[in-house]
PDB file of N, CA and C in Angstrom:
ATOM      1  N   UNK A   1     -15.558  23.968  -7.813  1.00  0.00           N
ATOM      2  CA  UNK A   1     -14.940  23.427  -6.620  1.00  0.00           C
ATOM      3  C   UNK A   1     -13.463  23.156  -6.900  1.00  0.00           C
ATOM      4  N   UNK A   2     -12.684  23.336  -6.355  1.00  0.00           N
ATOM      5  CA  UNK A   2     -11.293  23.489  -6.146  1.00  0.00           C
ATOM      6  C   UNK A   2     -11.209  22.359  -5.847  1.00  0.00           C
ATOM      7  N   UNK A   3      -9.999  21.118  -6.468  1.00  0.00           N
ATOM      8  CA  UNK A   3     -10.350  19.762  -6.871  1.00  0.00           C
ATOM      9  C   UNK A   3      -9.164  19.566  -5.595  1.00  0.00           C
ATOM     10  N   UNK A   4      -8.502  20.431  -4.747  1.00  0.00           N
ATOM     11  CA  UNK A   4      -7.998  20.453  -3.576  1.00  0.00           C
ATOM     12  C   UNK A   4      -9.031  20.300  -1.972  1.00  0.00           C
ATOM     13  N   UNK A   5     -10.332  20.778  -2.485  1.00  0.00           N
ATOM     14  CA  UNK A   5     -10.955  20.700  -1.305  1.00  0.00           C
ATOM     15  C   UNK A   5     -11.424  18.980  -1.492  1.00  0.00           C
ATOM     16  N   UNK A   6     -11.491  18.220  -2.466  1.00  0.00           N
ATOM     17  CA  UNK A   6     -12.389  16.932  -2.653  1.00  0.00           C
ATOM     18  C   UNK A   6     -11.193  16.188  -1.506  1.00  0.00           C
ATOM     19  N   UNK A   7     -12.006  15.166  -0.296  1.00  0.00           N
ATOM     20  CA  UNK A   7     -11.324  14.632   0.044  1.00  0.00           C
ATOM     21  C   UNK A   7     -11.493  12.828  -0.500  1.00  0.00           C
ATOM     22  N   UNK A   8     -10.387  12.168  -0.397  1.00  0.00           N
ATOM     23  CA  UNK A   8     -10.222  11.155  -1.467  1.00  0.00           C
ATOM     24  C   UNK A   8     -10.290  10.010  -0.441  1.00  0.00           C
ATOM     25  N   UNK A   9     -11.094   9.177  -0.976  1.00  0.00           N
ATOM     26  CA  UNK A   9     -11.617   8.310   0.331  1.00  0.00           C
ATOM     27  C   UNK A   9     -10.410   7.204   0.034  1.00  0.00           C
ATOM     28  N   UNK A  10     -10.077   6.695   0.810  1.00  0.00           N
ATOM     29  CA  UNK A  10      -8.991   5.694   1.135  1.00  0.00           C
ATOM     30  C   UNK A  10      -9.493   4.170   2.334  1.00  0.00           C
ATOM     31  N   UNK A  11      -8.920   3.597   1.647  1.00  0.00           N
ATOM     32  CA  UNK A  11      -9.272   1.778   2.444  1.00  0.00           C
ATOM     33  C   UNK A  11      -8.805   2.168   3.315  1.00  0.00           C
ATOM     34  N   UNK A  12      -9.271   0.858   4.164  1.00  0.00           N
ATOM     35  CA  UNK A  12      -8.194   0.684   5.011  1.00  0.00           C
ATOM     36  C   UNK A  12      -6.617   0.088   5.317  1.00  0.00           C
ATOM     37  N   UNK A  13      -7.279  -0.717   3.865  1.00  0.00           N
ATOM     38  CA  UNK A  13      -5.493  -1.373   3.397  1.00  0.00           C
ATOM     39  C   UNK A  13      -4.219   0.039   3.153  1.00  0.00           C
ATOM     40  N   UNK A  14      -4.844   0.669   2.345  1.00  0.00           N
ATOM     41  CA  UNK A  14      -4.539   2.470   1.738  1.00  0.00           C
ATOM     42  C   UNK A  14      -3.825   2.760   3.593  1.00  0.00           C
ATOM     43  N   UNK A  15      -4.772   2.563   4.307  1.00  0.00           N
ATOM     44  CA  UNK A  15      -4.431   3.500   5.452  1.00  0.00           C
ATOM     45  C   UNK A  15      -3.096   3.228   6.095  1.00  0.00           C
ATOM     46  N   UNK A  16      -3.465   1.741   6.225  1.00  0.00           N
ATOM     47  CA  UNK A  16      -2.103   1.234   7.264  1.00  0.00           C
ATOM     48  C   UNK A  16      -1.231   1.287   6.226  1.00  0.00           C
ATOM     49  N   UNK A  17      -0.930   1.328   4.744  1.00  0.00           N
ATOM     50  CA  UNK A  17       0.185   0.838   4.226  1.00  0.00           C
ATOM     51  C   UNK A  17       0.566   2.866   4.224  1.00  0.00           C
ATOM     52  N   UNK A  18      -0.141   3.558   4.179  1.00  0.00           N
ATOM     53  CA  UNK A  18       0.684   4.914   4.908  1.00  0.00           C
ATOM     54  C   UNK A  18       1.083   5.163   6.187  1.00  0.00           C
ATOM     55  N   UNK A  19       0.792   4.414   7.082  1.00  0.00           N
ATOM     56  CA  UNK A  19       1.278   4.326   8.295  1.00  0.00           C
ATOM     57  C   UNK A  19       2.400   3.434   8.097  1.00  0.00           C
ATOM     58  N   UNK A  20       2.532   2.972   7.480  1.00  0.00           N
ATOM     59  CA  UNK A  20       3.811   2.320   7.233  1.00  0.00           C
ATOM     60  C   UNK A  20       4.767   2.960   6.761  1.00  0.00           C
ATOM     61  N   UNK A  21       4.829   3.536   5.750  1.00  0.00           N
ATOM     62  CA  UNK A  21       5.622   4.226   4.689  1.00  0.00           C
ATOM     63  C   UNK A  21       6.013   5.200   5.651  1.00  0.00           C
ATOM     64  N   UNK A  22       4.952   5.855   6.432  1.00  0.00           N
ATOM     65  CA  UNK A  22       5.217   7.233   7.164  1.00  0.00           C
ATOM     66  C   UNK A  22       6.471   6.483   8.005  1.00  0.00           C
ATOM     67  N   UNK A  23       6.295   5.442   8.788  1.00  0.00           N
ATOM     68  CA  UNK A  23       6.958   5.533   9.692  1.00  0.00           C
ATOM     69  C   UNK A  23       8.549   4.636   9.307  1.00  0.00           C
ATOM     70  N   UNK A  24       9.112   3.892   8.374  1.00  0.00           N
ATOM     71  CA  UNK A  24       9.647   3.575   7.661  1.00  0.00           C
ATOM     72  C   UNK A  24      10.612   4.750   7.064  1.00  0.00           C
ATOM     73  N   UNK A  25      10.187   5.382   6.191  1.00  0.00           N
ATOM     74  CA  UNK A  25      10.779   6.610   5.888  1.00  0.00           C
ATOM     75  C   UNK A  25      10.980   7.989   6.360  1.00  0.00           C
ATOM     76  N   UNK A  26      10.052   8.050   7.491  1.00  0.00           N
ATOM     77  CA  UNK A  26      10.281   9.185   8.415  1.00  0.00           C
ATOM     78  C   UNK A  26       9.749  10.526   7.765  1.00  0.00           C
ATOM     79  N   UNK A  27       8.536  10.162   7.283  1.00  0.00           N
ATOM     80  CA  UNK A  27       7.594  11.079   6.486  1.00  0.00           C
ATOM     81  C   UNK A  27       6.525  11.783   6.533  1.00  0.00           C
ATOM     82  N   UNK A  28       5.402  12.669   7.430  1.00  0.00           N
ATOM     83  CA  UNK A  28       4.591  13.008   7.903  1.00  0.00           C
ATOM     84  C   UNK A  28       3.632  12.633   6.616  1.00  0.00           C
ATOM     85  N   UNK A  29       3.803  13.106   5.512  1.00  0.00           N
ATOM     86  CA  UNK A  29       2.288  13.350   4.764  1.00  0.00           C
ATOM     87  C   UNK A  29       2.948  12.292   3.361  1.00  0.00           C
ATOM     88  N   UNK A  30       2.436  10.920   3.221  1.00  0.00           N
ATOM     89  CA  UNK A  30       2.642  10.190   2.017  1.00  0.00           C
ATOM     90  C   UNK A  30       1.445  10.067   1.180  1.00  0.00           C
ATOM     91  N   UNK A  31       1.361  10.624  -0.124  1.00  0.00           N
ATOM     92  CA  UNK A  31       0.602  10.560  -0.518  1.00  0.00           C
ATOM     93  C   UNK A  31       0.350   9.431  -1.306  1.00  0.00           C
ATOM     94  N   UNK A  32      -1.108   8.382  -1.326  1.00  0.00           N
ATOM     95  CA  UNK A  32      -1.417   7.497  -1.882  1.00  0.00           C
ATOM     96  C   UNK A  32      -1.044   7.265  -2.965  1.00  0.00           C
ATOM     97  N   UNK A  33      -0.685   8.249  -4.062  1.00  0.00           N
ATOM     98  CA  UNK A  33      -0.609   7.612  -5.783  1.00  0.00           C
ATOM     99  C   UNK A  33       0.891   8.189  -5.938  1.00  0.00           C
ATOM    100  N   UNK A  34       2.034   8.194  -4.431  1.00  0.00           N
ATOM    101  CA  UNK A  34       3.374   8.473  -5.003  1.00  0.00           C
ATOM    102  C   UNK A  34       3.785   7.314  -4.922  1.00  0.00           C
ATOM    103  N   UNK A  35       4.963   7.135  -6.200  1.00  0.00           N
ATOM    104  CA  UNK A  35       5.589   5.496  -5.423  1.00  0.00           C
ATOM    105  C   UNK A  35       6.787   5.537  -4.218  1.00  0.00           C
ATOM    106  N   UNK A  36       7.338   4.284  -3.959  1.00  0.00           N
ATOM    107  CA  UNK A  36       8.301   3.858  -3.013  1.00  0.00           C
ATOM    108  C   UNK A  36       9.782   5.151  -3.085  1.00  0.00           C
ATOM    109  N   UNK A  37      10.387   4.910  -4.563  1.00  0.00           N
ATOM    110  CA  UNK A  37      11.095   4.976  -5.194  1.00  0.00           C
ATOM    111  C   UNK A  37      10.668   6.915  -5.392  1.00  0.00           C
ATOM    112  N   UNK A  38      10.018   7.406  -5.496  1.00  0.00           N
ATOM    113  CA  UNK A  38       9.774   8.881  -5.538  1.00  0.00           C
ATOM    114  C   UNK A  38      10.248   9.549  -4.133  1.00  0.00           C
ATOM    115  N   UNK A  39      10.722   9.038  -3.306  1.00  0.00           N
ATOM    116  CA  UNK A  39      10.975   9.671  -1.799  1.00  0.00           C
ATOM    117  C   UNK A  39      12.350   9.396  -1.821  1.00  0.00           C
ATOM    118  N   UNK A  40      13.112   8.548  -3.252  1.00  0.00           N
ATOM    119  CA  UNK A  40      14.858   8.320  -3.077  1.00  0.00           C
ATOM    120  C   UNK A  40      14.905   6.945  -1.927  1.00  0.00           C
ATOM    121  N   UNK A  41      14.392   6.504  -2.135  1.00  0.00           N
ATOM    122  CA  UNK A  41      14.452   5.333  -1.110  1.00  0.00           C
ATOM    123  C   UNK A  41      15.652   3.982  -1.727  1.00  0.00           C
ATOM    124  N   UNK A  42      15.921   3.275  -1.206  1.00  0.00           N
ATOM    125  CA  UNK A  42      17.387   2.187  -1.336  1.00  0.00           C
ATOM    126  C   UNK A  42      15.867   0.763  -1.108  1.00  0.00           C
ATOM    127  N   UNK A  43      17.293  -0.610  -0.989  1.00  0.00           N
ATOM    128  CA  UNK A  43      16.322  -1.337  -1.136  1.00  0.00           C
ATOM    129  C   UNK A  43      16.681  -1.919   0.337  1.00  0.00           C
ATOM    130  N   UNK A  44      17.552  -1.283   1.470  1.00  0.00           N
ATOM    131  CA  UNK A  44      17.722  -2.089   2.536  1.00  0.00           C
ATOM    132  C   UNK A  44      15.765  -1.119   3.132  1.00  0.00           C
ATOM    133  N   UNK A  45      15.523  -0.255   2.710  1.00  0.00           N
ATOM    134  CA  UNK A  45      14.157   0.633   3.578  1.00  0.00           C
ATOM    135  C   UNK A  45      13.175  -0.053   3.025  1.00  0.00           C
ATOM    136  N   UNK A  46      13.401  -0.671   1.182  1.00  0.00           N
ATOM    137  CA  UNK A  46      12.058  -1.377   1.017  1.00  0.00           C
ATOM    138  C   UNK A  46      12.117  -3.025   1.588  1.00  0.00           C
ATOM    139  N   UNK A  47      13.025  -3.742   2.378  1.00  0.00           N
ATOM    140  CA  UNK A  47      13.203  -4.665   2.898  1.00  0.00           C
ATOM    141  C   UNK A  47      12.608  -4.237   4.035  1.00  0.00           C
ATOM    142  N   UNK A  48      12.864  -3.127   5.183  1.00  0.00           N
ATOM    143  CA  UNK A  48      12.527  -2.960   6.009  1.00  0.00           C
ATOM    144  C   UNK A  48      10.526  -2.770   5.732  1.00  0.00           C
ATOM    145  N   UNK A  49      10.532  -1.897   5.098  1.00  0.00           N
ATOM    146  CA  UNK A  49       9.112  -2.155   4.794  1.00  0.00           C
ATOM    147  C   UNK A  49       8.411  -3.246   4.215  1.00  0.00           C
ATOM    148  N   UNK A  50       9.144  -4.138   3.701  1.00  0.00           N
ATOM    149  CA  UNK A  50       8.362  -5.339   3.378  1.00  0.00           C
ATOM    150  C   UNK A  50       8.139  -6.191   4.315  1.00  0.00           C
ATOM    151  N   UNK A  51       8.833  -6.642   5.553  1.00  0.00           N
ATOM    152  CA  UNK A  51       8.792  -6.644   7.409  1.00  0.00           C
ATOM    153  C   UNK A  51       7.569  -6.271   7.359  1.00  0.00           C
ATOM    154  N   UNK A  52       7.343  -4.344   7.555  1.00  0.00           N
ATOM    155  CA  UNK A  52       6.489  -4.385   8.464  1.00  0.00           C
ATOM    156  C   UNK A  52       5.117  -4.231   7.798  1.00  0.00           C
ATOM    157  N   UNK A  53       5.326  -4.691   6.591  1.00  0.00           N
ATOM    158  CA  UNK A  53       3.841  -5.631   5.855  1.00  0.00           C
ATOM    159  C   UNK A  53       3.628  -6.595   5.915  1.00  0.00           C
ATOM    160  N   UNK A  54       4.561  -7.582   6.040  1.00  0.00           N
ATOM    161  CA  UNK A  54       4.135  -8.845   6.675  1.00  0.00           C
ATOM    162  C   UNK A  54       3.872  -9.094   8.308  1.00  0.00           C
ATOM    163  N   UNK A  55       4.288  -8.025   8.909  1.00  0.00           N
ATOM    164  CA  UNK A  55       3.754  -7.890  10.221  1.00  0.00           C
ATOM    165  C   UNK A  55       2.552  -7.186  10.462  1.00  0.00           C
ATOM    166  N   UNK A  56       2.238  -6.479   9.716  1.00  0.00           N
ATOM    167  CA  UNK A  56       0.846  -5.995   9.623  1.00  0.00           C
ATOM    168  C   UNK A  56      -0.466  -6.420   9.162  1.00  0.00           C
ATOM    169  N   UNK A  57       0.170  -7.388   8.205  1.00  0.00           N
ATOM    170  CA  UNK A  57      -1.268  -7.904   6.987  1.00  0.00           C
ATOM    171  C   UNK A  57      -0.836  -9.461   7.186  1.00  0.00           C
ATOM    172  N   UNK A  58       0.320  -9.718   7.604  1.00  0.00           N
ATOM    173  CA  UNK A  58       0.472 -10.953   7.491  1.00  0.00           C
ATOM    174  C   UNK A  58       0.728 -11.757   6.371  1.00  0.00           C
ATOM    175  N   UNK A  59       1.023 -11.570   5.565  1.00  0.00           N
ATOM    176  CA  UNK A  59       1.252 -11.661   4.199  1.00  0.00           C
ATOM    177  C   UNK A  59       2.700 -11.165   3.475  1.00  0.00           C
ATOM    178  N   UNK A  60       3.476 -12.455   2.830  1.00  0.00           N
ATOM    179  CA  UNK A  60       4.734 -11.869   2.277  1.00  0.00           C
ATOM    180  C   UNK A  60       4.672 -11.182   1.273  1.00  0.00           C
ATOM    181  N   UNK A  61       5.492 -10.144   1.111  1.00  0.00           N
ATOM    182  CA  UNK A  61       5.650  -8.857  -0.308  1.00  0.00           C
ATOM    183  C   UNK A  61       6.855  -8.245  -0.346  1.00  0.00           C
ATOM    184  N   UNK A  62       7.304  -9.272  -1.510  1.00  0.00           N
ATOM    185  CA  UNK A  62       9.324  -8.844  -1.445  1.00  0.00           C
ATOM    186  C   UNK A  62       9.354  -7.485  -1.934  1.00  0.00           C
ATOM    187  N   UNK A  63      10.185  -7.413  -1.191  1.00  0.00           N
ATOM    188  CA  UNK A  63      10.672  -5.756  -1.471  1.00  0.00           C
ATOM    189  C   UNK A  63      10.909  -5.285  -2.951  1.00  0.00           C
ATOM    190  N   UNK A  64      11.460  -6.237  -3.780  1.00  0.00           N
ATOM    191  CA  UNK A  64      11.148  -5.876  -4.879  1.00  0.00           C
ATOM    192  C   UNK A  64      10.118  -4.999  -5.570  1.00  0.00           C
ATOM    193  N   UNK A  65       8.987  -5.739  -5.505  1.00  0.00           N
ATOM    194  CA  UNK A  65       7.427  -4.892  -5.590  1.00  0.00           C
ATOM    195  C   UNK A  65       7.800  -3.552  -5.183  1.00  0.00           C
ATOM    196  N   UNK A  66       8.153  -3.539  -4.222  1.00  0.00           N
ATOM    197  CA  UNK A  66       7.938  -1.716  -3.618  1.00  0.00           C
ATOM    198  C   UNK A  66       9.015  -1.169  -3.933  1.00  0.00           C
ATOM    199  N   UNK A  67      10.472  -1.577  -5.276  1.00  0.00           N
ATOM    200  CA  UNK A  67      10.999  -0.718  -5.841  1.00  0.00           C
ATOM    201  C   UNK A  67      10.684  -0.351  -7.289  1.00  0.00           C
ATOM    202  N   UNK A  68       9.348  -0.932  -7.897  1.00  0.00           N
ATOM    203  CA  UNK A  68       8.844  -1.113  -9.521  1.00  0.00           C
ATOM    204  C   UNK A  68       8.396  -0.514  -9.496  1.00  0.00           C
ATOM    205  N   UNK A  69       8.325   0.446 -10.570  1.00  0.00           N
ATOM    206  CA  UNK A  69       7.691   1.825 -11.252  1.00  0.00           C
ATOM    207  C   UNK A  69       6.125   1.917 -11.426  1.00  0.00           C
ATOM    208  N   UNK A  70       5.584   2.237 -10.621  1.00  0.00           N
ATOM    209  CA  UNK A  70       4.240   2.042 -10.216  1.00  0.00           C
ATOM    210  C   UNK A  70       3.417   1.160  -9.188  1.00  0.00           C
ATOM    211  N   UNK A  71       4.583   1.363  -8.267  1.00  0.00           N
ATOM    212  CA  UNK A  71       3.968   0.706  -7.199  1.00  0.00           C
ATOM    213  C   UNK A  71       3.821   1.833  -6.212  1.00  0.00           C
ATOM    214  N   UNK A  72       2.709   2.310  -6.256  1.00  0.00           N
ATOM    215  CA  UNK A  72       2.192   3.326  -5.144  1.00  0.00           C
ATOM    216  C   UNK A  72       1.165   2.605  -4.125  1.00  0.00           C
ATOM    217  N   UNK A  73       1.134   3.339  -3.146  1.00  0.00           N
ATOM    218  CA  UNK A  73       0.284   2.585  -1.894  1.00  0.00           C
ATOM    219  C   UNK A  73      -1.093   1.890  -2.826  1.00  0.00           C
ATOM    220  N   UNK A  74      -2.035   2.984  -3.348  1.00  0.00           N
ATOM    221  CA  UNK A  74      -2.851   2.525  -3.939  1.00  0.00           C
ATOM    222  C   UNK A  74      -2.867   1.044  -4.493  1.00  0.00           C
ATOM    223  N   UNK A  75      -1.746   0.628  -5.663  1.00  0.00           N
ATOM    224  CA  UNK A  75      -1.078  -0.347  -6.263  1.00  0.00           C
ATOM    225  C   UNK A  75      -1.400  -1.536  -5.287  1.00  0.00           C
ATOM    226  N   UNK A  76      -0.195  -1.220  -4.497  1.00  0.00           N
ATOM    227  CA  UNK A  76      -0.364  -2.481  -3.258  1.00  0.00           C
ATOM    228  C   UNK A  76      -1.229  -2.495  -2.856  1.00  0.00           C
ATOM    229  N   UNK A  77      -2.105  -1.626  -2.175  1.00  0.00           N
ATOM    230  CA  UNK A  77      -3.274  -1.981  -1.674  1.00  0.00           C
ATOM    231  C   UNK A  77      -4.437  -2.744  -2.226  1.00  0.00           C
ATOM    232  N   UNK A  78      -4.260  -2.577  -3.668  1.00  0.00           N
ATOM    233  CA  UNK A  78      -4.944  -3.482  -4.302  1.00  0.00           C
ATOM    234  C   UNK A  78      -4.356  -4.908  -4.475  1.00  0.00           C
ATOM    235  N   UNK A  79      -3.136  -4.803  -4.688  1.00  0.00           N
ATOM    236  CA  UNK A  79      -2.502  -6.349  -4.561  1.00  0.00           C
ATOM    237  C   UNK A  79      -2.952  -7.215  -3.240  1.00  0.00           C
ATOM    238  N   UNK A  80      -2.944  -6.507  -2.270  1.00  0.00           N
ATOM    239  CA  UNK A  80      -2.491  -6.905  -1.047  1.00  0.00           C
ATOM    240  C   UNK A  80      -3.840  -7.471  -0.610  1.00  0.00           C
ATOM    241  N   UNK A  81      -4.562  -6.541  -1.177  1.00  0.00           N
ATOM    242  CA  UNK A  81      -6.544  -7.281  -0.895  1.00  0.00           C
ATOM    243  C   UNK A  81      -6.478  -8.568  -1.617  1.00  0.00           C
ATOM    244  N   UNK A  82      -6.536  -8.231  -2.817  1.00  0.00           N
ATOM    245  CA  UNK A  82      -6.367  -9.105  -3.750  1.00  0.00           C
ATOM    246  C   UNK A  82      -5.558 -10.664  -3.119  1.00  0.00           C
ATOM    247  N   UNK A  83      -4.701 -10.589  -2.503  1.00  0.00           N
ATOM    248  CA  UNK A  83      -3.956 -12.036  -2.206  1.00  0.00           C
ATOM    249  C   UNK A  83      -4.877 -12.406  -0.846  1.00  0.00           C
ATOM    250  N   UNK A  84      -4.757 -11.005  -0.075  1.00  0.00           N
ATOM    251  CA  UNK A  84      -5.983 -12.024   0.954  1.00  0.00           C
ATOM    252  C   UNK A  84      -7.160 -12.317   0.851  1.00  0.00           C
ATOM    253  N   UNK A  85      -7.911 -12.036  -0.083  1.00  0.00           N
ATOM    254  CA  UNK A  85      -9.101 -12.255  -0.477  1.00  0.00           C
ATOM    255  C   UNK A  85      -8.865 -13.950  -1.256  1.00  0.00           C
ATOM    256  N   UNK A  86      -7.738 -13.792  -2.153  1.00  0.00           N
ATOM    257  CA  UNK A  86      -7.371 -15.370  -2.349  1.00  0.00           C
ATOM    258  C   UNK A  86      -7.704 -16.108  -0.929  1.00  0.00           C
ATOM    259  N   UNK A  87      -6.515 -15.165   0.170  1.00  0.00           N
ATOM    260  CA  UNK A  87      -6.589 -16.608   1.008  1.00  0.00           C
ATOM    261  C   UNK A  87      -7.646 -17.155   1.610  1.00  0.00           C
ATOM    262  N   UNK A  88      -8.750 -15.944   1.774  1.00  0.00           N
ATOM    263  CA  UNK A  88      -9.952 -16.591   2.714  1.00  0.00           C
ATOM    264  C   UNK A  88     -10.784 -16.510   1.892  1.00  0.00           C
ATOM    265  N   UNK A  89     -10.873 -16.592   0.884  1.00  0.00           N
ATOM    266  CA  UNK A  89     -12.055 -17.029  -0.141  1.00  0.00           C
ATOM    267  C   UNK A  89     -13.179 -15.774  -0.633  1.00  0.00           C
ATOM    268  N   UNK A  90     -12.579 -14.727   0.018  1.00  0.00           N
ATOM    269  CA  UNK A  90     -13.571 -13.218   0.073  1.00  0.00           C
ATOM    270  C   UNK A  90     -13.392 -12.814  -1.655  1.00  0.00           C
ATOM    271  N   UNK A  91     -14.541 -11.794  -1.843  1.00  0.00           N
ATOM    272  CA  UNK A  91     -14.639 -11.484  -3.215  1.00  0.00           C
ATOM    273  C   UNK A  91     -13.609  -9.887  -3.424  1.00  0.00           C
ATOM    274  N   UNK A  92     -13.135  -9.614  -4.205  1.00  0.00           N
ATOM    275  CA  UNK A  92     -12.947  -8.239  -4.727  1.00  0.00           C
ATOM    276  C   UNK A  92     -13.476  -7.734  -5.653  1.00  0.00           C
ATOM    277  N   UNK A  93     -13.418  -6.294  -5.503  1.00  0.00           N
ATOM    278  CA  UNK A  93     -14.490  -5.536  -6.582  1.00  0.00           C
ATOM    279  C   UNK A  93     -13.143  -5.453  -7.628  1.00  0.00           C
ATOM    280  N   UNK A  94     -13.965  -4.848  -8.931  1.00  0.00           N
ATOM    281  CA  UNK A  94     -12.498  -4.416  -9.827  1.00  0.00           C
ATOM    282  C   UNK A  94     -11.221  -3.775  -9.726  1.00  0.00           C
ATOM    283  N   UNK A  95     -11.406  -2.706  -8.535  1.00  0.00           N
ATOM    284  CA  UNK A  95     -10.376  -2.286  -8.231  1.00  0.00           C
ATOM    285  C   UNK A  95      -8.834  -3.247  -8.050  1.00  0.00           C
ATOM    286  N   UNK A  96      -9.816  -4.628  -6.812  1.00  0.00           N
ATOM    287  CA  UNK A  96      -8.819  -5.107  -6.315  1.00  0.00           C
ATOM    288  C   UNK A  96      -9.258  -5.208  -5.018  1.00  0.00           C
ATOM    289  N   UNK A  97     -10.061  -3.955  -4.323  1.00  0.00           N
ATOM    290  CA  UNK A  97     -10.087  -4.134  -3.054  1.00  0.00           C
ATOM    291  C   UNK A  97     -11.453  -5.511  -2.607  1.00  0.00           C
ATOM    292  N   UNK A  98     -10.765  -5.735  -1.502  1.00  0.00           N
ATOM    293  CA  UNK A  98     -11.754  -6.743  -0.719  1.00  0.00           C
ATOM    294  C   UNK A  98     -13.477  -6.254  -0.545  1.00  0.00           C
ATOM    295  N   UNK A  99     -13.947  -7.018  -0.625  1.00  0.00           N
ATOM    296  CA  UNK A  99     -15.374  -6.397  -0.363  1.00  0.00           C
ATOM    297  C   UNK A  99     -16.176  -7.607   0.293  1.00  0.00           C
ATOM    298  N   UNK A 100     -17.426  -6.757   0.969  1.00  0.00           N
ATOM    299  CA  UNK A 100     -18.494  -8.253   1.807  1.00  0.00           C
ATOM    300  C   UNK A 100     -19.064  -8.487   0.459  1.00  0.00           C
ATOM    301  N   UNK A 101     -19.353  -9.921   1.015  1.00  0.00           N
ATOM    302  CA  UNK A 101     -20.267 -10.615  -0.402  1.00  0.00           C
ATOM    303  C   UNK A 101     -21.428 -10.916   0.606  1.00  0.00           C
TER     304      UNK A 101
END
């Protein structure tokens, strides 16, 4: 099997934070395990995207984060479970992501 046909299952945290990126950077196809900083991005676009993560998830995430060398959607998406799962008391699996208990 042609490791191009496997399709790669993605959260939903994964999802919106590419709907973000897409629309932020003006990007049709972002792939989950590229970082911020791989598309040539500045830090006034990762400010702008750190906005519209806290408008989305509700949750602050300085832009910083999304200029550090390994911060790909994946990355955050695990952070990002990870802090709200702090806030409402929910469990995460190892990854990071949120899960029902």
């Amino acid at each position: 099997m042609d490791p191009a046909d496997v399709a790669i299952e993605i959260t939903e945290t994964e999802r919106k934070l590419v709907g973000i990126w897409s629309e932020v950077l003006h990007i049709e196809q972002v792939p989950i395990d590229t970082t911020f900083l791989d598309f040539g991005t500045d830090s006034m676009l990762a400010a702008i995207c750190a906005i519209r993560i806290w408008e989305v998830f509700n949750l602050e995430l300085p832009e910083t984060v999304l200029l550090e060398d390994g911060a790909t959607i994946r990355a955050l998406a695990a952070a990002i479970d990870r802090k709200a799962a702090l806030l409402t008391g929910e469990s995460v699996d190892e990854l990071g992501h949120a899960r029902e208990v």
